[in-house]
C-alpha atoms as a PDB file:
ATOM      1  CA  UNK A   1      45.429 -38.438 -30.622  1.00  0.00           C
ATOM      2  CA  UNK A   2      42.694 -39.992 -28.345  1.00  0.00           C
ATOM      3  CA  UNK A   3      43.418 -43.093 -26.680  1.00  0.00           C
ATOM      4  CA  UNK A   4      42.542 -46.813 -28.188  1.00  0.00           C
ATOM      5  CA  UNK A   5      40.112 -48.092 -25.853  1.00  0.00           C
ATOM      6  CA  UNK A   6      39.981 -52.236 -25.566  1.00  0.00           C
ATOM      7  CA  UNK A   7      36.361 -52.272 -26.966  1.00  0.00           C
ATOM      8  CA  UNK A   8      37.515 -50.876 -30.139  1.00  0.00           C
ATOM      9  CA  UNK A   9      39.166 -54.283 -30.759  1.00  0.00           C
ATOM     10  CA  UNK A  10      35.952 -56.291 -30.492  1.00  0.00           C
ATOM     11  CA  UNK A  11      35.947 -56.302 -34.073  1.00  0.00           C
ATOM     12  CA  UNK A  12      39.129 -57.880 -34.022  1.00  0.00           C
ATOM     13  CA  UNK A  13      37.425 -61.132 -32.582  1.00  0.00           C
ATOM     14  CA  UNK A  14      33.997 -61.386 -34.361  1.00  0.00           C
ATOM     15  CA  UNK A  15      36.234 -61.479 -37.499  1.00  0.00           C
ATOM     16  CA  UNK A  16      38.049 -65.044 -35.837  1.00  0.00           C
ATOM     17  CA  UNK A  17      35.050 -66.798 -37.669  1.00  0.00           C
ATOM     18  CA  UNK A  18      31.482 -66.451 -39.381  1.00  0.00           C
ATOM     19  CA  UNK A  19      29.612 -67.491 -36.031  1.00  0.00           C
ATOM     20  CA  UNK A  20      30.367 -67.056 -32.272  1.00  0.00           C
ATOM     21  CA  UNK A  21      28.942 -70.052 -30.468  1.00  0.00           C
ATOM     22  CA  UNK A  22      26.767 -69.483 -27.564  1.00  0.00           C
ATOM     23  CA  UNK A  23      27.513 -71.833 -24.964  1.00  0.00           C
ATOM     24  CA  UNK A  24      25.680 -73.180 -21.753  1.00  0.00           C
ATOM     25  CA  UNK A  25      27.384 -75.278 -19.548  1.00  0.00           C
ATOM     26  CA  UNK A  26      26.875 -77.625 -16.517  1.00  0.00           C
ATOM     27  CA  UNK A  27      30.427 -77.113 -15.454  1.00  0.00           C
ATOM     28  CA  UNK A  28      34.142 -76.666 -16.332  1.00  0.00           C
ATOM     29  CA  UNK A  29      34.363 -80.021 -17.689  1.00  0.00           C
ATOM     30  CA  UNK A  30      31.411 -79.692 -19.879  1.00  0.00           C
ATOM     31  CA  UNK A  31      32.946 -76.354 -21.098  1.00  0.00           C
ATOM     32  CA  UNK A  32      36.141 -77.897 -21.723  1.00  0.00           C
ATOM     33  CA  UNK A  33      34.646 -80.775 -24.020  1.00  0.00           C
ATOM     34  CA  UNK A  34      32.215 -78.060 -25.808  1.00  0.00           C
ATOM     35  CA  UNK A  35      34.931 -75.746 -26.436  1.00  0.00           C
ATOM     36  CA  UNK A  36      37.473 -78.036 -28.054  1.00  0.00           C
ATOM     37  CA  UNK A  37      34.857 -79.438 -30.598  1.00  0.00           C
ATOM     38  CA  UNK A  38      34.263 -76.030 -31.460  1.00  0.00           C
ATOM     39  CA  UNK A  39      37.642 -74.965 -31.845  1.00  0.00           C
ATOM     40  CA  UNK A  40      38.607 -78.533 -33.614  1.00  0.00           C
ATOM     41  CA  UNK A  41      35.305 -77.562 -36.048  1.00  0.00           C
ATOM     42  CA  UNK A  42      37.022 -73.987 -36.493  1.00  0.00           C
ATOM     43  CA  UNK A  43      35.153 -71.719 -34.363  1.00  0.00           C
ATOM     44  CA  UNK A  44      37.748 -69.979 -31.887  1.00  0.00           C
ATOM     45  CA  UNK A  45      35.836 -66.976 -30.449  1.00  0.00           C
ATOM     46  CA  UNK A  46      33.638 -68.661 -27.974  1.00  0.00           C
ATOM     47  CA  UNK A  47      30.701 -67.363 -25.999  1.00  0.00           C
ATOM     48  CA  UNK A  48      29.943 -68.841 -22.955  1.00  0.00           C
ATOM     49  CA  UNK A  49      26.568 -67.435 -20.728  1.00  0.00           C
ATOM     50  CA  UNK A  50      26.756 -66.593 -17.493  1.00  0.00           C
ATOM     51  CA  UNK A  51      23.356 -68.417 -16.663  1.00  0.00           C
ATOM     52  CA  UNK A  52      24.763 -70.936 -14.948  1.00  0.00           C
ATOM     53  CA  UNK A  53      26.580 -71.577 -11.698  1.00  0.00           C
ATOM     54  CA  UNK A  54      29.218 -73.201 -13.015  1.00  0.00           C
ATOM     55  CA  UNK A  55      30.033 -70.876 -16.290  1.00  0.00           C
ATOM     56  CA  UNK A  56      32.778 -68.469 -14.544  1.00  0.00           C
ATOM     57  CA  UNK A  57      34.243 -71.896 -13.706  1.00  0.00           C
ATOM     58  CA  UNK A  58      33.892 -72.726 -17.335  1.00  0.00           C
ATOM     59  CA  UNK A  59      35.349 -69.444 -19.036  1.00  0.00           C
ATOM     60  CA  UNK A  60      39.073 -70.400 -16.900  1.00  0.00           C
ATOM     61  CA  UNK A  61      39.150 -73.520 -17.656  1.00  0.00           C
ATOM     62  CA  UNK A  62      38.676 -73.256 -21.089  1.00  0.00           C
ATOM     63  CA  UNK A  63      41.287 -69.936 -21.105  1.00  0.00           C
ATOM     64  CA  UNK A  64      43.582 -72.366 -19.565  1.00  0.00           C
ATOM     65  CA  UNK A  65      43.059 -75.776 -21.449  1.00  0.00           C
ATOM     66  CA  UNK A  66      41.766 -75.240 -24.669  1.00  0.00           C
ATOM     67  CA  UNK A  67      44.325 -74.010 -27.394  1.00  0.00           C
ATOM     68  CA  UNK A  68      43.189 -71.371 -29.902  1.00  0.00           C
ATOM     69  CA  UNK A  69      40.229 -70.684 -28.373  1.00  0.00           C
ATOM     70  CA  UNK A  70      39.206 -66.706 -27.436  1.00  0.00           C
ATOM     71  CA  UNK A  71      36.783 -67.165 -24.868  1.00  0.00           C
ATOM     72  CA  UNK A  72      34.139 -64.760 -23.435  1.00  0.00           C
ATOM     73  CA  UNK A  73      31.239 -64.044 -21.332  1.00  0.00           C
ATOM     74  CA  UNK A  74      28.189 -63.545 -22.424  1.00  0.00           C
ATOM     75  CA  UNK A  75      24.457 -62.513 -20.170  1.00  0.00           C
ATOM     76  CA  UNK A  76      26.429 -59.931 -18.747  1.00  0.00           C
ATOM     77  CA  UNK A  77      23.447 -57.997 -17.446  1.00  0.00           C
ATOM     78  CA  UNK A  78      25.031 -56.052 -14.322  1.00  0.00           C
ATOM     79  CA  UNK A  79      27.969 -54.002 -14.053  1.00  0.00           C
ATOM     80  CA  UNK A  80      29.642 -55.863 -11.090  1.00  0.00           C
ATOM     81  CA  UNK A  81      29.801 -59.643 -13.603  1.00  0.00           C
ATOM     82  CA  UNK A  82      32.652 -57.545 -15.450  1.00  0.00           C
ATOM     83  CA  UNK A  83      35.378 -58.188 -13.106  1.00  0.00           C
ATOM     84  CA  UNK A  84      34.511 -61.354 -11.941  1.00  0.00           C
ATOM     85  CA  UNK A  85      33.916 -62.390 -15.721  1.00  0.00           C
ATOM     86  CA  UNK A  86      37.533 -60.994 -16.966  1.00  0.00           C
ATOM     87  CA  UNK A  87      39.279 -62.491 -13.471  1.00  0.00           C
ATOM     88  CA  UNK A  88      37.838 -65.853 -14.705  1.00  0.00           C
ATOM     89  CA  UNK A  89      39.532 -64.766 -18.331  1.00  0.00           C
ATOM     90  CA  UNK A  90      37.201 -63.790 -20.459  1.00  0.00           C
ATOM     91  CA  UNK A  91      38.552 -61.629 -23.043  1.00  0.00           C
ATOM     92  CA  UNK A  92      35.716 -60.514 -24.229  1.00  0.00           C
ATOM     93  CA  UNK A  93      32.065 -59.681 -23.030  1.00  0.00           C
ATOM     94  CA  UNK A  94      29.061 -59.728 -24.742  1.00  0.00           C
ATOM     95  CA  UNK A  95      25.210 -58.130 -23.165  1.00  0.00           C
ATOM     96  CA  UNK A  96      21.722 -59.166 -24.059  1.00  0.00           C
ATOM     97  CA  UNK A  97      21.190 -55.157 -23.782  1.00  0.00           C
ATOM     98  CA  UNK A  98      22.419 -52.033 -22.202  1.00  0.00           C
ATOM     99  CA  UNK A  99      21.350 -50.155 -19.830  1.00  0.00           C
ATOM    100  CA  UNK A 100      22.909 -46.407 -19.081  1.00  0.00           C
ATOM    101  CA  UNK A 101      24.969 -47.900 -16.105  1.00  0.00           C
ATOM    102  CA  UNK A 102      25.943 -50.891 -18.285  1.00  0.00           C
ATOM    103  CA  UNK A 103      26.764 -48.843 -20.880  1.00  0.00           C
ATOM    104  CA  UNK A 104      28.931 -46.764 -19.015  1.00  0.00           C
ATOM    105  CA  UNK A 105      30.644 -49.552 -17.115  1.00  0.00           C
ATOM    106  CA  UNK A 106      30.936 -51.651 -20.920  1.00  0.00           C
ATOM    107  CA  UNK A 107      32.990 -48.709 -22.004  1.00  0.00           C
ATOM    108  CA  UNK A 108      35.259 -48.409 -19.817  1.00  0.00           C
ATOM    109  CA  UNK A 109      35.625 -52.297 -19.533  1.00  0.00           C
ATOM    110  CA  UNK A 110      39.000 -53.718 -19.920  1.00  0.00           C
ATOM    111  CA  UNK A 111      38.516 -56.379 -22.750  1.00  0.00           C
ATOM    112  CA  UNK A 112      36.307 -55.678 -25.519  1.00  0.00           C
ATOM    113  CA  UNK A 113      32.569 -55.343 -25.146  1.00  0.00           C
ATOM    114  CA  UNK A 114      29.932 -56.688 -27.230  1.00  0.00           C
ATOM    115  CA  UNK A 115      26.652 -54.825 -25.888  1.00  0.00           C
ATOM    116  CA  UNK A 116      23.179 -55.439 -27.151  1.00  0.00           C
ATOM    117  CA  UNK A 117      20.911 -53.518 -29.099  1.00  0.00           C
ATOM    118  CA  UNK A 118      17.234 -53.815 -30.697  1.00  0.00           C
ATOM    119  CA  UNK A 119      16.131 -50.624 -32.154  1.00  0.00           C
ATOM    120  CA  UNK A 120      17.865 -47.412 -33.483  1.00  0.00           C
ATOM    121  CA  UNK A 121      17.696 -45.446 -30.227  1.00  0.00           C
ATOM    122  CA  UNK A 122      19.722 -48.220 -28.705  1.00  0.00           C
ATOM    123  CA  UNK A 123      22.285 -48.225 -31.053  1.00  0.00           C
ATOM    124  CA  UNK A 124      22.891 -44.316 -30.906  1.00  0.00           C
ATOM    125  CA  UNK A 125      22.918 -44.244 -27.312  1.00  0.00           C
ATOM    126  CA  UNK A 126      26.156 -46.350 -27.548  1.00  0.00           C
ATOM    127  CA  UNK A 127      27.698 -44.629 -30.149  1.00  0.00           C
ATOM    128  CA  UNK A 128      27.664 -41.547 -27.806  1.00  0.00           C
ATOM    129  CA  UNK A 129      30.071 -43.797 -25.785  1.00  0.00           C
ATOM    130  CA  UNK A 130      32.383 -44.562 -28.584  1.00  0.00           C
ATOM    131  CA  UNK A 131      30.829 -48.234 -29.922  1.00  0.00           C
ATOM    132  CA  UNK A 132      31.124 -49.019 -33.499  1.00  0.00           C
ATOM    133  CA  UNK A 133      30.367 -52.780 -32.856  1.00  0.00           C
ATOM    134  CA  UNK A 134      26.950 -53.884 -31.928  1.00  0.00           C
ATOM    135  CA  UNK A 135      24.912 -57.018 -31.039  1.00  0.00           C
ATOM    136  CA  UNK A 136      21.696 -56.909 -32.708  1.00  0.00           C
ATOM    137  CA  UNK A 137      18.914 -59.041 -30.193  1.00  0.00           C
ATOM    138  CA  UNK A 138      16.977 -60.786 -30.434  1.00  0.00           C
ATOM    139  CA  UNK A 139      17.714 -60.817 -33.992  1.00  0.00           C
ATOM    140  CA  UNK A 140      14.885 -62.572 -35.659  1.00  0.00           C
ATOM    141  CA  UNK A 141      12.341 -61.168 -33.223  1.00  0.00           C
ATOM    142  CA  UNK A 142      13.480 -57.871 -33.487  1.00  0.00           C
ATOM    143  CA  UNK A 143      13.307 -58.038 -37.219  1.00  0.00           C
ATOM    144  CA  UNK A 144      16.340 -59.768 -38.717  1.00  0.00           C
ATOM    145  CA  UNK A 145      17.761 -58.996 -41.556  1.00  0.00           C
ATOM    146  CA  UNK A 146      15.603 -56.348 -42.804  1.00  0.00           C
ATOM    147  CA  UNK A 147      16.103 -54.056 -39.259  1.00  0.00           C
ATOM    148  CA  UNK A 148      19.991 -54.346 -40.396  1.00  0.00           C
ATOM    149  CA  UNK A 149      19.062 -53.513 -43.777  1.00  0.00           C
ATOM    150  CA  UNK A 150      17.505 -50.687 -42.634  1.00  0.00           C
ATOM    151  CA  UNK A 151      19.763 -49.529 -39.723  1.00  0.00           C
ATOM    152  CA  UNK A 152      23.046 -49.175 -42.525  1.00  0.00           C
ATOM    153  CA  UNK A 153      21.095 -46.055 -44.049  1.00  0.00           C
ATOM    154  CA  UNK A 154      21.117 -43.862 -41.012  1.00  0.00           C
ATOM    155  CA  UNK A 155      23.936 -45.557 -39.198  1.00  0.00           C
ATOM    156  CA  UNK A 156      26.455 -46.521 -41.843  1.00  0.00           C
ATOM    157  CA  UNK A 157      29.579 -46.695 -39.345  1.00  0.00           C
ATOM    158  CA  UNK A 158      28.020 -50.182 -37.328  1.00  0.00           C
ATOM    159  CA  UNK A 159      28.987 -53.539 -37.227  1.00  0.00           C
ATOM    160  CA  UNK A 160      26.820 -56.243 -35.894  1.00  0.00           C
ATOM    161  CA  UNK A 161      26.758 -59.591 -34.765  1.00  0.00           C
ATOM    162  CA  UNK A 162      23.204 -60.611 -34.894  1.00  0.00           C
ATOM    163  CA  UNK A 163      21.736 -63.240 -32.693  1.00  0.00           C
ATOM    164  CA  UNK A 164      18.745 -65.156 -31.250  1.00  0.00           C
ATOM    165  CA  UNK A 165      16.718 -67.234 -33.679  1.00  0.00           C
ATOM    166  CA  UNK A 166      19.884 -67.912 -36.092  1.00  0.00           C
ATOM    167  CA  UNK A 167      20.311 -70.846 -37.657  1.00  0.00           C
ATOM    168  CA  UNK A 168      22.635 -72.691 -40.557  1.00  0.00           C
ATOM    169  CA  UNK A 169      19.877 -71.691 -42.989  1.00  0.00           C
ATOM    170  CA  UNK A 170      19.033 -68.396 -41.706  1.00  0.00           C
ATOM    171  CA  UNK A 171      23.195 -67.291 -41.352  1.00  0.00           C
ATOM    172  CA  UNK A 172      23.946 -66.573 -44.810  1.00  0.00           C
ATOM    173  CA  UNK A 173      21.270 -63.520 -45.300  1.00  0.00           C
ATOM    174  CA  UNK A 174      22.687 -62.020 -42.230  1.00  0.00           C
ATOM    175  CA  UNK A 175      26.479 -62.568 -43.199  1.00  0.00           C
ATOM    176  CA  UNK A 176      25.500 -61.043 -46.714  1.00  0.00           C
ATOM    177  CA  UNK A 177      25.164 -57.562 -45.355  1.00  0.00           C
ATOM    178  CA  UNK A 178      27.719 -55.259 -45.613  1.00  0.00           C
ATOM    179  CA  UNK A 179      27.036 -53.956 -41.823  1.00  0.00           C
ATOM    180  CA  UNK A 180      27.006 -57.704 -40.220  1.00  0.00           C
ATOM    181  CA  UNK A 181      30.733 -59.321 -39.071  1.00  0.00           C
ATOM    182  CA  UNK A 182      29.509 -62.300 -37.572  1.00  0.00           C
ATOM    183  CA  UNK A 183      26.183 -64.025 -36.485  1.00  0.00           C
ATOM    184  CA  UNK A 184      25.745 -65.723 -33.029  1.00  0.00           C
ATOM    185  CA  UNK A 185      24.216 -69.224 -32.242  1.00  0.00           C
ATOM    186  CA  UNK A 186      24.012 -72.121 -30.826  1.00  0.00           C
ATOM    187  CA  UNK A 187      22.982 -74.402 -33.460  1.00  0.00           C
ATOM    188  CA  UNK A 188      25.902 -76.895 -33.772  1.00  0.00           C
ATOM    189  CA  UNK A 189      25.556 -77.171 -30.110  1.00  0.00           C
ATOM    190  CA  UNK A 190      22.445 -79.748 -30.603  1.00  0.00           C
ATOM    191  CA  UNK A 191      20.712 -81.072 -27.364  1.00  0.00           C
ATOM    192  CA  UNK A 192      21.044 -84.629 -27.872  1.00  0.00           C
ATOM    193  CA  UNK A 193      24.617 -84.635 -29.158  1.00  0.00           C
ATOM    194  CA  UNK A 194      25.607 -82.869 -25.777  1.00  0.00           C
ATOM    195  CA  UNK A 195      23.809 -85.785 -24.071  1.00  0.00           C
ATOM    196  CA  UNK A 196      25.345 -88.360 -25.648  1.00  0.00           C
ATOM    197  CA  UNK A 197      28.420 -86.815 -25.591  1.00  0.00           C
ATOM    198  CA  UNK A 198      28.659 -87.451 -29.360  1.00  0.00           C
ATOM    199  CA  UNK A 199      31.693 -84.026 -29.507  1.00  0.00           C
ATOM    200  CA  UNK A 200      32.145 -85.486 -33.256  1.00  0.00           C
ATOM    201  CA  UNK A 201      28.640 -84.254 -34.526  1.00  0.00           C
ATOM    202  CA  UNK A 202      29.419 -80.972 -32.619  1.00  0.00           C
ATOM    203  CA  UNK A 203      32.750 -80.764 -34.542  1.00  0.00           C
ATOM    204  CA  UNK A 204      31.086 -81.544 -38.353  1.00  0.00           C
ATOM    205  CA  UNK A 205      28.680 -78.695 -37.562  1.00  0.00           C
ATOM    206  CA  UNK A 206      31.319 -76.357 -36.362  1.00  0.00           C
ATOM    207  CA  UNK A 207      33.270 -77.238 -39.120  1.00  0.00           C
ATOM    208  CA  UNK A 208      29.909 -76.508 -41.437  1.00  0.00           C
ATOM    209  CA  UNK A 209      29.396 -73.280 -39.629  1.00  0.00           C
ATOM    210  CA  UNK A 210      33.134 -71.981 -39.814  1.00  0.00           C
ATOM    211  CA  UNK A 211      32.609 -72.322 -43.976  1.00  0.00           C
ATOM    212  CA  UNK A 212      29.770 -69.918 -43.984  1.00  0.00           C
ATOM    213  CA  UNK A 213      29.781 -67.006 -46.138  1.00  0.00           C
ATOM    214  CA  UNK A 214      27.541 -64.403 -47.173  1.00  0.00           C
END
């Protein structure tokens, strides 16, 4: 029997809730206070970019201090943010793209990995490395729904998790295909709520978000 690798339980977490947040944060604090609004709203797999200097920072604090929440790092674009991203305790990671070293370093990465994809090539590449569960992005630019519709001809055994350009309105296409798990987003993560620190708003639209079905 071949051996379970810890990517094939990605699918494991984009089934936690209809949309994995995409987070950017200022610092741990700001991570903290996203990340329990989230969870409170009912979205526990949480997706915090590496795009910032203090997102590592971020991803242990909110391992350590937020209950039910399954954090991860997300922008992983090079090889060497893997262990520093799982040491902060990520458990799972999630890639814009892939390129052949990143692919090869994704699969033999000790959490799950979410890598990205935006054409059919892409996503064959990385089922040569034993991937069944894809990020599709950017989704909208890339062609949305209608790529996925036609990716589940040729490449029936793929799960996605679509994202870039998703909103509340646009979700429930994606979630109705049989091939899509989960959508990504940052939608209930509004600009001005973060500013005003107004975590309640951010809570009602995780809570709207977490209902979604396809």
């Amino acid at each position: 029997m071949t051996a379970r690798s810890p990517h094939d339980d990605v699918l494991s977490i984009m089934t936690l809730a209809p949309v994995i947040p995409v987070l950017t944060v200022r610092d741990a604090e700001d991570g903290v206070a996203q990340a329990k609004a989230l969870v409170a709203g009912g979205l526990r797999a949480i997706e915090v970019t590496l795009r910032t200097p203090g997102a590592l920072g971020a991803i242990a604090a909110i391992a350590h201090r937020v209950p039910g929440a399954t954090v991860g790092a997300g922008t992983i674009t090079h090889p060497s943010q893997i262990d520093a991203a799982v040491a902060a305790g990520a458990r799972f990671l999630v890639s814009p793209g892939a390129s052949p070293r990143l692919a090869q370093a994704a699969a033999g990465a000790p959490v799950p990995f979410l890598p990205g994809v935006a054409t059919a090539s892409e996503a064959m590449a990385l089922m040569e490395l034993g991937f069944r569960a894809l990020k599709l992005f950017p989704a909208e630019a890339v062609g949305g729904v209608k790529l996925l519709k036609a990716l589940a001809g040729p490449l029936p055994d793929l799960k996605f998790c679509p994202t870039g350009g998703i909103d509340l309105a646009k979700a429930p296409s994606y979630l109705a295909l049989p091939n899509v798990v989960c959508v990504g987003g940052s939608w209930m993560l509004p600009r001005q709520a973060l500013a005003d620190g107004n975590y309640a708003t951010i809570e009602a639209l995780s809570r709207e978000a977490s209902a979604l079905k396809g």
